[in-house]
Structures are given as structure tokens and as C-alpha cells.
C-alpha atoms as a PDB file:
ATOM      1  CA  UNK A   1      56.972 110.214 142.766  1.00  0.00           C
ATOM      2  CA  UNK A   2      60.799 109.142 141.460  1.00  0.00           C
ATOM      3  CA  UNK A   3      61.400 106.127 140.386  1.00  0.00           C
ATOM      4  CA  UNK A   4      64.056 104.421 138.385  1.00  0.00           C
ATOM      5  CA  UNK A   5      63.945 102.496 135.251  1.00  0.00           C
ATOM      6  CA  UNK A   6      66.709 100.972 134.327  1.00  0.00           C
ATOM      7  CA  UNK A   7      68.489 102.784 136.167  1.00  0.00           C
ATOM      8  CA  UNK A   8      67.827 106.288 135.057  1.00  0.00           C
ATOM      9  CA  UNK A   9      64.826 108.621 137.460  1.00  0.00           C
ATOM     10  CA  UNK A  10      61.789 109.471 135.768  1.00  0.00           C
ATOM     11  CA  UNK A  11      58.654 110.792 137.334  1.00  0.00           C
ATOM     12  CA  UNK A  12      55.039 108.806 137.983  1.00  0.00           C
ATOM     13  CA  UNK A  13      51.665 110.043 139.716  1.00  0.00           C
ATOM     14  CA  UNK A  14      51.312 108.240 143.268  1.00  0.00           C
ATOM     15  CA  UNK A  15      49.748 105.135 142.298  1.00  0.00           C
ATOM     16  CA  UNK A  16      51.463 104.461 139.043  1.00  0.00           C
ATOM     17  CA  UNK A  17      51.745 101.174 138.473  1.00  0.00           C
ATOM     18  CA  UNK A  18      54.500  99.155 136.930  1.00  0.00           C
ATOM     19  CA  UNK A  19      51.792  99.359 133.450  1.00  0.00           C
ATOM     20  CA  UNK A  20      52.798 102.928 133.486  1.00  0.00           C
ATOM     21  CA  UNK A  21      56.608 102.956 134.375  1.00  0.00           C
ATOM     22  CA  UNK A  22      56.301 100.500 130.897  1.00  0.00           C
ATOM     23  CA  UNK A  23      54.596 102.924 129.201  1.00  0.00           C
ATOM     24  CA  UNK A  24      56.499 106.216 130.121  1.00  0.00           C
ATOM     25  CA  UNK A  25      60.274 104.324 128.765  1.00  0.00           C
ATOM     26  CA  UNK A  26      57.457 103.579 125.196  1.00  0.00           C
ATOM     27  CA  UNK A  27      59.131  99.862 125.535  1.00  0.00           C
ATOM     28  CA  UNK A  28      58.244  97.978 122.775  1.00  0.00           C
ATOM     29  CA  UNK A  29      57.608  93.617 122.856  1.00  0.00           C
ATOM     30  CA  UNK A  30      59.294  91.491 123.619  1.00  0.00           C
ATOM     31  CA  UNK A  31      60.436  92.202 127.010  1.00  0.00           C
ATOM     32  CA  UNK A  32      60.220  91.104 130.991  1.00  0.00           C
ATOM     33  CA  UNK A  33      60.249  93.763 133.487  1.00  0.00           C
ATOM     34  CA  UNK A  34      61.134  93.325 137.308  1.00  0.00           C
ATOM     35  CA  UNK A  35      60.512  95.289 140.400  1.00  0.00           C
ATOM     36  CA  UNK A  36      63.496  95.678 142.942  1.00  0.00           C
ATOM     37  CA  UNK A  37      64.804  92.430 141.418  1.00  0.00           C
ATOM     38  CA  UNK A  38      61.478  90.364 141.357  1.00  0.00           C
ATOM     39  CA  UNK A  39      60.156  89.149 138.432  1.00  0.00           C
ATOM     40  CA  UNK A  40      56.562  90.140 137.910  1.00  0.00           C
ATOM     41  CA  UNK A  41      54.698  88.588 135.484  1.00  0.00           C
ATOM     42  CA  UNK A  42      53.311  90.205 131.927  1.00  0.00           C
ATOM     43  CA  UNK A  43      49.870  89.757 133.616  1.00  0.00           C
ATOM     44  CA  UNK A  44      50.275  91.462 136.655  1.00  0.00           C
ATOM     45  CA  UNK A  45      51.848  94.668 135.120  1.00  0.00           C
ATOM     46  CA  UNK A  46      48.759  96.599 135.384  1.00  0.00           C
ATOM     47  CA  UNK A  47      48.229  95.578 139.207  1.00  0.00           C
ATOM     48  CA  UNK A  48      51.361  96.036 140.595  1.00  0.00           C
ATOM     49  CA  UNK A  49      51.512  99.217 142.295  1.00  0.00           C
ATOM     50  CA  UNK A  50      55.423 101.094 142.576  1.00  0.00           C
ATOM     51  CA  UNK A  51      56.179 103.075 145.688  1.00  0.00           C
ATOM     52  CA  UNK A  52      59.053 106.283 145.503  1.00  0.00           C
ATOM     53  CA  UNK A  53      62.532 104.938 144.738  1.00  0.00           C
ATOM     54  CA  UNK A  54      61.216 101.662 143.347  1.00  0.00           C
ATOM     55  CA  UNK A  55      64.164 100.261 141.016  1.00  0.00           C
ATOM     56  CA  UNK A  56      62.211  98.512 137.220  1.00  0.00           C
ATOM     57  CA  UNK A  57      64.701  96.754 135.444  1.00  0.00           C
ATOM     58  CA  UNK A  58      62.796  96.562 131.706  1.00  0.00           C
ATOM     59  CA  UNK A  59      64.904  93.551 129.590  1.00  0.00           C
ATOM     60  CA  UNK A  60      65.047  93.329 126.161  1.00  0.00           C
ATOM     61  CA  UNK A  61      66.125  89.899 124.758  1.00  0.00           C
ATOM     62  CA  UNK A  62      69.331  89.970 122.826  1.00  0.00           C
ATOM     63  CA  UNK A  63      69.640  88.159 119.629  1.00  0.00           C
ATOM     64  CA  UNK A  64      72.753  87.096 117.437  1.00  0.00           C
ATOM     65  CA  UNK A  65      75.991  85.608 118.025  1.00  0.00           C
END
């Protein structure tokens, strides 16, 4: 299935979950990650289940001034 992360389309299995769209962009801590513009928390990433044209938004905090 297509999904987007951060707004570019990569490919997942049916029944990837958010754990894997994570995994697949190799993001690196610290970061939050939402779902079609909800927050989902750290501890649910391996639960939450994406459907086909889900949007993830993977943020990276920025540092400096």
C-alpha cells in the first residue's frame, strides 16, 4: 500500500504500522510523528495501524538560533 511520509510516497505491506513507516524513512531520535495530523504517541507507534494514502508527518526538533 502507498503512503506518504512527509510528504513524499513510499510503499508498506497491508498492515504496516506507523512502527514501520518510522523505520522505512531510518529516522533517527529525537522525533514525534503524526498520522493525518494527529499526534500519536511514542508508545503507540507499534499499534497504530496506517491504511493506503495515510499522510505521517515525522518532526525533527530544530535547534539553534
Amino acid at each position: 500500500m502507498q503512503v506518504f511520509v512527509n510528504k513524499k510516497k513510499i510503499e508498506l505491506p497491508h498492515g504496516a504500522t506507523l512502527a514501520d513507516a518510522v523505520q522505512a524513512i531510518n529516522a533517527k531520535p529525537p522525533f514525534a510523528a503524526a498520522v493525518n495530523t494527529q499526534f500519536v504517541p511514542k508508545t503507540a507507534y507499534a499499534t497504530h495501524t496506517l491504511s493506503p494514502d495515510d499522510e505521517v508527518e515525522v518532526i525533527f526538533p530544530v535547534t539553534g538560533g
